[in-house]
Structures are given as C-alpha cells and as structure tokens.
PDB file of N, CA and C in Angstrom:
ATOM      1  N   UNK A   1       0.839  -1.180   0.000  1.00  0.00           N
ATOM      2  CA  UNK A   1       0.000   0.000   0.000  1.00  0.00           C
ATOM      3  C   UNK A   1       0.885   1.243   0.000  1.00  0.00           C
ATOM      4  N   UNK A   2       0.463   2.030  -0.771  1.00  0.00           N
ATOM      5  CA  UNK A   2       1.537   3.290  -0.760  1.00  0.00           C
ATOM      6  C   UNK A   2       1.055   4.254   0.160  1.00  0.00           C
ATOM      7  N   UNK A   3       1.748   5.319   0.741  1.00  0.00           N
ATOM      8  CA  UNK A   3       1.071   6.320   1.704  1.00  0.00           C
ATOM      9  C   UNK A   3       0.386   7.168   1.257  1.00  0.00           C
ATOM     10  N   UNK A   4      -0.047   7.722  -0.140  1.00  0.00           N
ATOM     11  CA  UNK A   4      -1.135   8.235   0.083  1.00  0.00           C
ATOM     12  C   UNK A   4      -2.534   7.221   0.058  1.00  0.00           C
ATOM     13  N   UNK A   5      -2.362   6.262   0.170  1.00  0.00           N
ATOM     14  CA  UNK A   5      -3.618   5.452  -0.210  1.00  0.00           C
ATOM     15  C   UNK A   5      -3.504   5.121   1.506  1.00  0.00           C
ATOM     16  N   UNK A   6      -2.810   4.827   2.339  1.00  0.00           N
ATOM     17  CA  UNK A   6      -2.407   5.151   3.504  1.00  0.00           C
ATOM     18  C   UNK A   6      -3.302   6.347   4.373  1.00  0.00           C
ATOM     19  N   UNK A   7      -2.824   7.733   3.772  1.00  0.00           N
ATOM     20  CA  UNK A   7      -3.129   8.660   4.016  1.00  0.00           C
ATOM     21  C   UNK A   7      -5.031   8.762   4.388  1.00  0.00           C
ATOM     22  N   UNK A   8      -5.359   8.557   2.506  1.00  0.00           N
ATOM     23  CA  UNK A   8      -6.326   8.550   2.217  1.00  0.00           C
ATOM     24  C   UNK A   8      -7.587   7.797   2.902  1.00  0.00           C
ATOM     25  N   UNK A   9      -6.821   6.402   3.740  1.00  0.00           N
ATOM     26  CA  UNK A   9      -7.603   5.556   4.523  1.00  0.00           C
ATOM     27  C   UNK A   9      -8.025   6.174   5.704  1.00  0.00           C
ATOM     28  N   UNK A  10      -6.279   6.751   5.926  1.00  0.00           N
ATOM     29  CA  UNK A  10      -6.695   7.404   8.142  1.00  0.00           C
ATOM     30  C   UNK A  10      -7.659   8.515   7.586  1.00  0.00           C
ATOM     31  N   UNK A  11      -7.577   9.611   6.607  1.00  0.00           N
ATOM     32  CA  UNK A  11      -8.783  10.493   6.633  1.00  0.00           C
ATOM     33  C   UNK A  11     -10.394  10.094   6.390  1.00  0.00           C
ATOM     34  N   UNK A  12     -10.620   8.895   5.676  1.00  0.00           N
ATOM     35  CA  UNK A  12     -12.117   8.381   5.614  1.00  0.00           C
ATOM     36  C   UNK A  12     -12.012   7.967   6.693  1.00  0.00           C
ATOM     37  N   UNK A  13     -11.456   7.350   7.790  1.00  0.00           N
ATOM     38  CA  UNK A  13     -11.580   7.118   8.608  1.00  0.00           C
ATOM     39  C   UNK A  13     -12.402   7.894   9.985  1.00  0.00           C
ATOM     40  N   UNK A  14     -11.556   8.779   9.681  1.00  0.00           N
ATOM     41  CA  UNK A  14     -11.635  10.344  10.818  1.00  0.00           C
ATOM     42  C   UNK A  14     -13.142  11.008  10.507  1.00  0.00           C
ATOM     43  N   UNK A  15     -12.572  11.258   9.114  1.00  0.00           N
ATOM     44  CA  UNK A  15     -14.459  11.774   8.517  1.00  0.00           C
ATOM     45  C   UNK A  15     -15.951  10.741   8.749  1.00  0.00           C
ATOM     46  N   UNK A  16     -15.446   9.691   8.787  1.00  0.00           N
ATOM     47  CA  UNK A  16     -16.954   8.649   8.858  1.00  0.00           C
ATOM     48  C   UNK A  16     -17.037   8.672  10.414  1.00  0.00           C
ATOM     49  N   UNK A  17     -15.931   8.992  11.304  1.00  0.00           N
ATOM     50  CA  UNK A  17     -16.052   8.970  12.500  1.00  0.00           C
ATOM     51  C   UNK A  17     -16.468  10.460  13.359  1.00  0.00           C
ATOM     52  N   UNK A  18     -16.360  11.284  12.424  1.00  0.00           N
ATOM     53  CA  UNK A  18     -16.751  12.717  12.747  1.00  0.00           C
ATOM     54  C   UNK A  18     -18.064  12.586  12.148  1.00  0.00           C
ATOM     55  N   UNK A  19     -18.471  12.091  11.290  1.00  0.00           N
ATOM     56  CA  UNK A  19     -20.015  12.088  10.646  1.00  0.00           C
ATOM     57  C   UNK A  19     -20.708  11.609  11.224  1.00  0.00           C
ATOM     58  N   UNK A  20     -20.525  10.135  12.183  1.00  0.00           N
ATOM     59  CA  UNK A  20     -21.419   9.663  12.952  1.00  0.00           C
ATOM     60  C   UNK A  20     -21.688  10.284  14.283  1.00  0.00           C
ATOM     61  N   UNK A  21     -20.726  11.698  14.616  1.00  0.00           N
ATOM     62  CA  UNK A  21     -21.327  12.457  15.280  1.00  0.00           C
ATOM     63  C   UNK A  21     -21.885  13.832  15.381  1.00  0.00           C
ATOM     64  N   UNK A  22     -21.561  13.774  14.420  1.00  0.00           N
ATOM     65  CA  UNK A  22     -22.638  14.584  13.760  1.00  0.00           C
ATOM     66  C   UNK A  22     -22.837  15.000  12.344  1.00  0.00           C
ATOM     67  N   UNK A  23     -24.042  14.640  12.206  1.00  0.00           N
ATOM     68  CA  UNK A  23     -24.646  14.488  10.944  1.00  0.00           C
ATOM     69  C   UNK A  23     -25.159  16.330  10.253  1.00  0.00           C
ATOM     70  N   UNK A  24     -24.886  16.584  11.188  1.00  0.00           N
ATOM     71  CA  UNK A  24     -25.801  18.244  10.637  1.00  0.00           C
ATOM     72  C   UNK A  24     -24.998  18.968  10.197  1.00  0.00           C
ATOM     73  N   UNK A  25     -25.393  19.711   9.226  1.00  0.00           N
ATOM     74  CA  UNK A  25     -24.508  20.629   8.241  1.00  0.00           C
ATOM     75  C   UNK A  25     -24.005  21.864   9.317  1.00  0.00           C
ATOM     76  N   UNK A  26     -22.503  21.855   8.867  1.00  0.00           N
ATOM     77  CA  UNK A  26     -22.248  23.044   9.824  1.00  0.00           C
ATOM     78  C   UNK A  26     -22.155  24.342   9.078  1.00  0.00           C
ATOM     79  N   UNK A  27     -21.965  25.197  10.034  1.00  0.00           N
ATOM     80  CA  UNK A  27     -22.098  26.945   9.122  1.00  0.00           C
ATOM     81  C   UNK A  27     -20.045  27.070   9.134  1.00  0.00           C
ATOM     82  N   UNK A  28     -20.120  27.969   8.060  1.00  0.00           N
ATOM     83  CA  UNK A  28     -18.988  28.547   7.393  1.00  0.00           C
ATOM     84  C   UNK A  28     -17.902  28.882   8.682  1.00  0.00           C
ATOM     85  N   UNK A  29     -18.517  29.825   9.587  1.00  0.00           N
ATOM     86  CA  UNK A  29     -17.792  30.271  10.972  1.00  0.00           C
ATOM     87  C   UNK A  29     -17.035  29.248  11.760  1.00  0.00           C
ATOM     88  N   UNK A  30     -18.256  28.586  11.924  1.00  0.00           N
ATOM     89  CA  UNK A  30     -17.728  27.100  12.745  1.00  0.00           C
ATOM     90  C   UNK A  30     -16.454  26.561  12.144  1.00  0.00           C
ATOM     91  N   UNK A  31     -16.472  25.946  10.693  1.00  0.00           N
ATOM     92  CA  UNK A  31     -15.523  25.700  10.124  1.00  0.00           C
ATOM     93  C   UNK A  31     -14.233  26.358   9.955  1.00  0.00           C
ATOM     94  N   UNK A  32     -14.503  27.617  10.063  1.00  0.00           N
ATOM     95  CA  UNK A  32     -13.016  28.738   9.396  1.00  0.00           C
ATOM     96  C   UNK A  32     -12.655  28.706  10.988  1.00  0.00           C
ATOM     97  N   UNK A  33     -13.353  28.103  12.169  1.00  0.00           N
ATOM     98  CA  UNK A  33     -12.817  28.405  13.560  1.00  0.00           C
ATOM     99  C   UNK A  33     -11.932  26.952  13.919  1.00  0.00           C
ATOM    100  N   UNK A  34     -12.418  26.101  13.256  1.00  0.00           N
ATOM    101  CA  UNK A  34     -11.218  24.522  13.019  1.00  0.00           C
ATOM    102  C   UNK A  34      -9.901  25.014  12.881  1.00  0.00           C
ATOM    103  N   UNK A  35     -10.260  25.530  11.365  1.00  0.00           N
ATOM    104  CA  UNK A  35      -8.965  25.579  11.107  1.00  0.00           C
ATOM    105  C   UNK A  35      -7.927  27.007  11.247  1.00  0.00           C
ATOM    106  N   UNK A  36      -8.584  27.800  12.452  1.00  0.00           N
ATOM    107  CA  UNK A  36      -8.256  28.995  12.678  1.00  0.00           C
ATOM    108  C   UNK A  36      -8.026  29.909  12.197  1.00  0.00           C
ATOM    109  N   UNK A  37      -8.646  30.336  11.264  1.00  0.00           N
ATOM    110  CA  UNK A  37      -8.802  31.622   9.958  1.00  0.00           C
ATOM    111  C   UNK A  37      -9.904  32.113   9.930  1.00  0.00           C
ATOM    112  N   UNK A  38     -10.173  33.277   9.529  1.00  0.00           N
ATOM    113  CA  UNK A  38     -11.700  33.841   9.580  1.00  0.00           C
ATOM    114  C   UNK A  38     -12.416  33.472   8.185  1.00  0.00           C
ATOM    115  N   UNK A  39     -13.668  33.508   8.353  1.00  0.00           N
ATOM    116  CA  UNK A  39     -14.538  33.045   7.674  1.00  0.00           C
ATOM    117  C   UNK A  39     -14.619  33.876   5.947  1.00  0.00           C
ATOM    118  N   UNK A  40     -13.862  34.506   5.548  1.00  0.00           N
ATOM    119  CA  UNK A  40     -13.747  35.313   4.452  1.00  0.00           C
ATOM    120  C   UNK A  40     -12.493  34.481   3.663  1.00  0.00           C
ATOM    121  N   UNK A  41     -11.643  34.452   4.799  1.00  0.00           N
ATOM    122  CA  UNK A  41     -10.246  33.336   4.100  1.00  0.00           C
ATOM    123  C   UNK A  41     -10.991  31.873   3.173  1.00  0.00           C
ATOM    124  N   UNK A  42     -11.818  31.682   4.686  1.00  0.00           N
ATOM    125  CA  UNK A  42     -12.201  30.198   4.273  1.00  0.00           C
ATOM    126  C   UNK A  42     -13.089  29.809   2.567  1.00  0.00           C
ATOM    127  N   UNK A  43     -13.950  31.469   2.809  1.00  0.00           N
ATOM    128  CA  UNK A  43     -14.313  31.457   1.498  1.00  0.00           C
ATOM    129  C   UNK A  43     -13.663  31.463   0.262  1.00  0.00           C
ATOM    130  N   UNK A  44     -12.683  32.106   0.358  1.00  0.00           N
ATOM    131  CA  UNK A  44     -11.711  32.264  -0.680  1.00  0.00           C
ATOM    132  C   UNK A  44     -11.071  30.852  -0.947  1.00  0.00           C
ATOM    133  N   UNK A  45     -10.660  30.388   0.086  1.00  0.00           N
ATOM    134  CA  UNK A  45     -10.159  28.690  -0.359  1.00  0.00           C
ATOM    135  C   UNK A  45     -11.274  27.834  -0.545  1.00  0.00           C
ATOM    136  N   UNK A  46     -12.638  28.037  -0.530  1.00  0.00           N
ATOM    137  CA  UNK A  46     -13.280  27.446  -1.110  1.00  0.00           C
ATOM    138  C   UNK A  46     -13.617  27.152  -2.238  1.00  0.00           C
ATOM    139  N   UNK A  47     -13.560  28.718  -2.642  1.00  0.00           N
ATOM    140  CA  UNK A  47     -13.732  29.179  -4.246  1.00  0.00           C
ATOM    141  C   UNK A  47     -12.864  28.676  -5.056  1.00  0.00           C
ATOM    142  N   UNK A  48     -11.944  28.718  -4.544  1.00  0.00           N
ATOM    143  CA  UNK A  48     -10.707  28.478  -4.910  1.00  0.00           C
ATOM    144  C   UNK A  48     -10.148  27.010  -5.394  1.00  0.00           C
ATOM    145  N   UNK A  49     -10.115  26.420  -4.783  1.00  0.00           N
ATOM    146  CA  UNK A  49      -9.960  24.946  -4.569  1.00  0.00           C
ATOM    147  C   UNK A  49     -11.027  24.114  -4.442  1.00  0.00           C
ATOM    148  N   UNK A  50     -12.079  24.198  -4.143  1.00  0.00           N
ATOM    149  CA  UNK A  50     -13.112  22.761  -3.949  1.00  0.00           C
ATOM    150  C   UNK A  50     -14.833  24.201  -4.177  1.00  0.00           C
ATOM    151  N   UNK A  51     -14.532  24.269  -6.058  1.00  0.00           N
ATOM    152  CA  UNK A  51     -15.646  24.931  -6.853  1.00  0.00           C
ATOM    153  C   UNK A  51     -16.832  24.656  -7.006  1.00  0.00           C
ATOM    154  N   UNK A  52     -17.143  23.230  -6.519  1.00  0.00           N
ATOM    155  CA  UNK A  52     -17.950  22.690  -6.594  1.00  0.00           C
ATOM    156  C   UNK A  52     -19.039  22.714  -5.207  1.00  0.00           C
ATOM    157  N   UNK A  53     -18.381  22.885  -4.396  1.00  0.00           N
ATOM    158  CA  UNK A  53     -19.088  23.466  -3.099  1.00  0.00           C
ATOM    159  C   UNK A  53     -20.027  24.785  -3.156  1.00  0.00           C
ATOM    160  N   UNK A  54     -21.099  24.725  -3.123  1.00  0.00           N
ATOM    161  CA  UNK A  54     -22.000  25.530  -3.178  1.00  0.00           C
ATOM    162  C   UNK A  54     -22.174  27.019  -2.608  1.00  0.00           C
ATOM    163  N   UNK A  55     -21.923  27.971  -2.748  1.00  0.00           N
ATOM    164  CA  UNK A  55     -21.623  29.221  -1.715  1.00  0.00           C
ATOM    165  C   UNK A  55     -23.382  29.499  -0.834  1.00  0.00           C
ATOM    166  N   UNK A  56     -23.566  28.780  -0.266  1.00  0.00           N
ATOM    167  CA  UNK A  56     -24.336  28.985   1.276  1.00  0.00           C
ATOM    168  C   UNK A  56     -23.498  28.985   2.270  1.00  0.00           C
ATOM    169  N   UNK A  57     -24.524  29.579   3.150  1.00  0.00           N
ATOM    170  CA  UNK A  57     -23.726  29.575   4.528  1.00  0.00           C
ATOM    171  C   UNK A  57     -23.552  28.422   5.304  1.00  0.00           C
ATOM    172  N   UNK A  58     -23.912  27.522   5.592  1.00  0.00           N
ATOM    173  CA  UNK A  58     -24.006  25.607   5.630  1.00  0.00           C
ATOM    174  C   UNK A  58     -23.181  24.991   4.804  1.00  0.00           C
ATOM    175  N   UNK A  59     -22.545  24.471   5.339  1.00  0.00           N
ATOM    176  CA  UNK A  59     -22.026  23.142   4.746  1.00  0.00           C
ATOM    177  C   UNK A  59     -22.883  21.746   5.298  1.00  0.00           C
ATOM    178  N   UNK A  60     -23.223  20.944   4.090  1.00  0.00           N
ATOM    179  CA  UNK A  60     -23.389  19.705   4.440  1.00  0.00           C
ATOM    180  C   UNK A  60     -22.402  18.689   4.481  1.00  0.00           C
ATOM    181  N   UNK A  61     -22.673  17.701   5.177  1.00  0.00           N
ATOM    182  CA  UNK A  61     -21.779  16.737   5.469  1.00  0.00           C
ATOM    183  C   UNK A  61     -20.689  16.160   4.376  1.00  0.00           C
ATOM    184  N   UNK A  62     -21.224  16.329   3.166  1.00  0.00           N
ATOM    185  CA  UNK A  62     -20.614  15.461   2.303  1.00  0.00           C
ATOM    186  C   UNK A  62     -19.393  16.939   1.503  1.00  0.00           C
ATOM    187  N   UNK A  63     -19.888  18.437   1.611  1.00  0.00           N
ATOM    188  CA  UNK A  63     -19.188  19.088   1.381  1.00  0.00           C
ATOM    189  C   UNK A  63     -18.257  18.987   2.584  1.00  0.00           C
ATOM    190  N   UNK A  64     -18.642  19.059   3.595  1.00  0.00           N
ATOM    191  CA  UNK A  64     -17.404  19.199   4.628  1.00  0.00           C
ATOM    192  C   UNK A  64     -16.532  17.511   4.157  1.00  0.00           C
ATOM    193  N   UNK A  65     -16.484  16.851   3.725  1.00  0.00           N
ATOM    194  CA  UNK A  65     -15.282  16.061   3.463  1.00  0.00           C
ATOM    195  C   UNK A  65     -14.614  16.414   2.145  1.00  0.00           C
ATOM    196  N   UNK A  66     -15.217  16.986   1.423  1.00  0.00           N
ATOM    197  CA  UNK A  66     -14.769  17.221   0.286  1.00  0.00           C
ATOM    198  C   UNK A  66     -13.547  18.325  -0.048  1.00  0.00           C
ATOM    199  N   UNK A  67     -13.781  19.414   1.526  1.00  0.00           N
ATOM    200  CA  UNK A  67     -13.249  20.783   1.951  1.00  0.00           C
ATOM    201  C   UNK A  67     -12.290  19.737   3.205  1.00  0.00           C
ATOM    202  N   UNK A  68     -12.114  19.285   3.619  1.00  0.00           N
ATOM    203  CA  UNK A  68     -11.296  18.233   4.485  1.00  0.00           C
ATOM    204  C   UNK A  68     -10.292  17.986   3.792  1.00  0.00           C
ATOM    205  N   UNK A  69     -10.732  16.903   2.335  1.00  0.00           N
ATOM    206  CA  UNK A  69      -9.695  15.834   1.871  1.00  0.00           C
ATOM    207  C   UNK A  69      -9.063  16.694   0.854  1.00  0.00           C
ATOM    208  N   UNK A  70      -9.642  18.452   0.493  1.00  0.00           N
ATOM    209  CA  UNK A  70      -8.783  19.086  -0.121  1.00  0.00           C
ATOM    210  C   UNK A  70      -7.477  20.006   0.542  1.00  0.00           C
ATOM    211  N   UNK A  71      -7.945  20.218   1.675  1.00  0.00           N
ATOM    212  CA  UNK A  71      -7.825  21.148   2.794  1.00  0.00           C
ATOM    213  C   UNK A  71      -7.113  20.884   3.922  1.00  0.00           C
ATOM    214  N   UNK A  72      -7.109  19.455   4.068  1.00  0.00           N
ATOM    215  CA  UNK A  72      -6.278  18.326   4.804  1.00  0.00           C
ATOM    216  C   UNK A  72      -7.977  18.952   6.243  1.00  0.00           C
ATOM    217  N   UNK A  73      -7.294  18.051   7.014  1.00  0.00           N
ATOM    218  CA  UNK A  73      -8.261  18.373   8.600  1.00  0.00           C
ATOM    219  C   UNK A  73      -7.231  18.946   9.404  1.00  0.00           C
ATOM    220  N   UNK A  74      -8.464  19.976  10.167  1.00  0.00           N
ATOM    221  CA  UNK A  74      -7.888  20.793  10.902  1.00  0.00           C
ATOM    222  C   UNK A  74      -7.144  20.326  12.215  1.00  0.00           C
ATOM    223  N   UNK A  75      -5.650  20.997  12.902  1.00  0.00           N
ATOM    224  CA  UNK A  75      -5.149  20.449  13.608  1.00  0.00           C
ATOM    225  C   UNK A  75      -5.667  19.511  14.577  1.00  0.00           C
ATOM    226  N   UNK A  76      -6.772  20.104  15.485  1.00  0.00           N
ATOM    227  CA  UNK A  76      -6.955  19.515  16.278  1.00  0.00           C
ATOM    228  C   UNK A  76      -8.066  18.292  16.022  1.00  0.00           C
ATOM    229  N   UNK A  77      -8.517  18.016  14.914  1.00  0.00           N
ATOM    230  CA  UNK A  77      -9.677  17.221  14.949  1.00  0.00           C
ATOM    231  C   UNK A  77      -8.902  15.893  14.311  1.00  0.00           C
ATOM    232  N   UNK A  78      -7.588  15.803  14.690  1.00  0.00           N
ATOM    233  CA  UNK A  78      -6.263  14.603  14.091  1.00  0.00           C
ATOM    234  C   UNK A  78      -6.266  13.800  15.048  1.00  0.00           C
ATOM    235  N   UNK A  79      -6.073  12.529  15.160  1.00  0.00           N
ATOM    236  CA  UNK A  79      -6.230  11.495  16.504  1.00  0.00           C
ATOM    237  C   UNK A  79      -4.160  11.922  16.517  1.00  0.00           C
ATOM    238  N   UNK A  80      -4.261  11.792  17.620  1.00  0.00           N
ATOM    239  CA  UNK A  80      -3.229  11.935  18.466  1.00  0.00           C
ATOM    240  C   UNK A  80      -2.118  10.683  18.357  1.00  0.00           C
ATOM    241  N   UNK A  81      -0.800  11.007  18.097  1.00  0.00           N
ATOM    242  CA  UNK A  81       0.221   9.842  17.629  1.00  0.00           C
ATOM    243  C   UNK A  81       1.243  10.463  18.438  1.00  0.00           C
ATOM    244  N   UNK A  82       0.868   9.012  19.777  1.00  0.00           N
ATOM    245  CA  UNK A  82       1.976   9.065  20.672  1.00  0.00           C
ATOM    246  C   UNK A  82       2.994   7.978  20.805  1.00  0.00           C
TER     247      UNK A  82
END
C-alpha cells in the first residue's frame, strides 16, 4: 500500500467517525474556527480549490469532506500519535 492510499484511509476514517457524530450541516464560521482563519479566508479557499461546493452559509456533510480531503483536517480534529 503506498502512503497516500495510507493517508487517504486514516482520513475516511476520521471523517466517517466525525459524521457519525454529527450528521448536521455546519455553518462557514464554525468551520473557518477549526482551522483557525476567519470566515472570508475560508471562502476564498473554497472558491478556490473545492468549486464545486456551493456558496451557502451551511455546509453539508458530504461538502465538509470534500473541503477536508482538499484542505487536509484541521489540527486539532487529528487522533493523536503518541
């Protein structure tokens, strides 16, 4: 197995495990507060990189992985490697 297919596993991983707790679309703020940037940045790397994401203020679940696996996940929502 090569590491990004590696990679690619621990993040479906993380995401199906963040989805089963919660299922509800989050707002833009929430998100740009993950990954510690304000919510105008976040737009811009949205636009930017993952076009296909709809410009509402919500993200649904399946956009938030899509803004994840482009975006990598935000520091703290990484399982811990001790």
């Amino acid at each position: 197995m090569q590491p990004v297919d590696k990679t690619l596993q621990n993040l479906q991983q993380i995401l199906i495990s963040n989805y089963e707790h919660s299922v509800q679309p989050k707002n833009r703020q929430t998100i740009a507060e993950e990954y510690g940037i304000h919510v105008s940045t976040l737009r811009r790397l949205i636009k930017n990189k993952c076009p296909e994401i709809p410009s509402r203020a919500s993200l649904m679940p399946a956009d938030i992985m899509v803004l994840y696996s482009r975006l990598g996940i935000p520091p703290y929502l990484k399982p811990r490697q001790d």
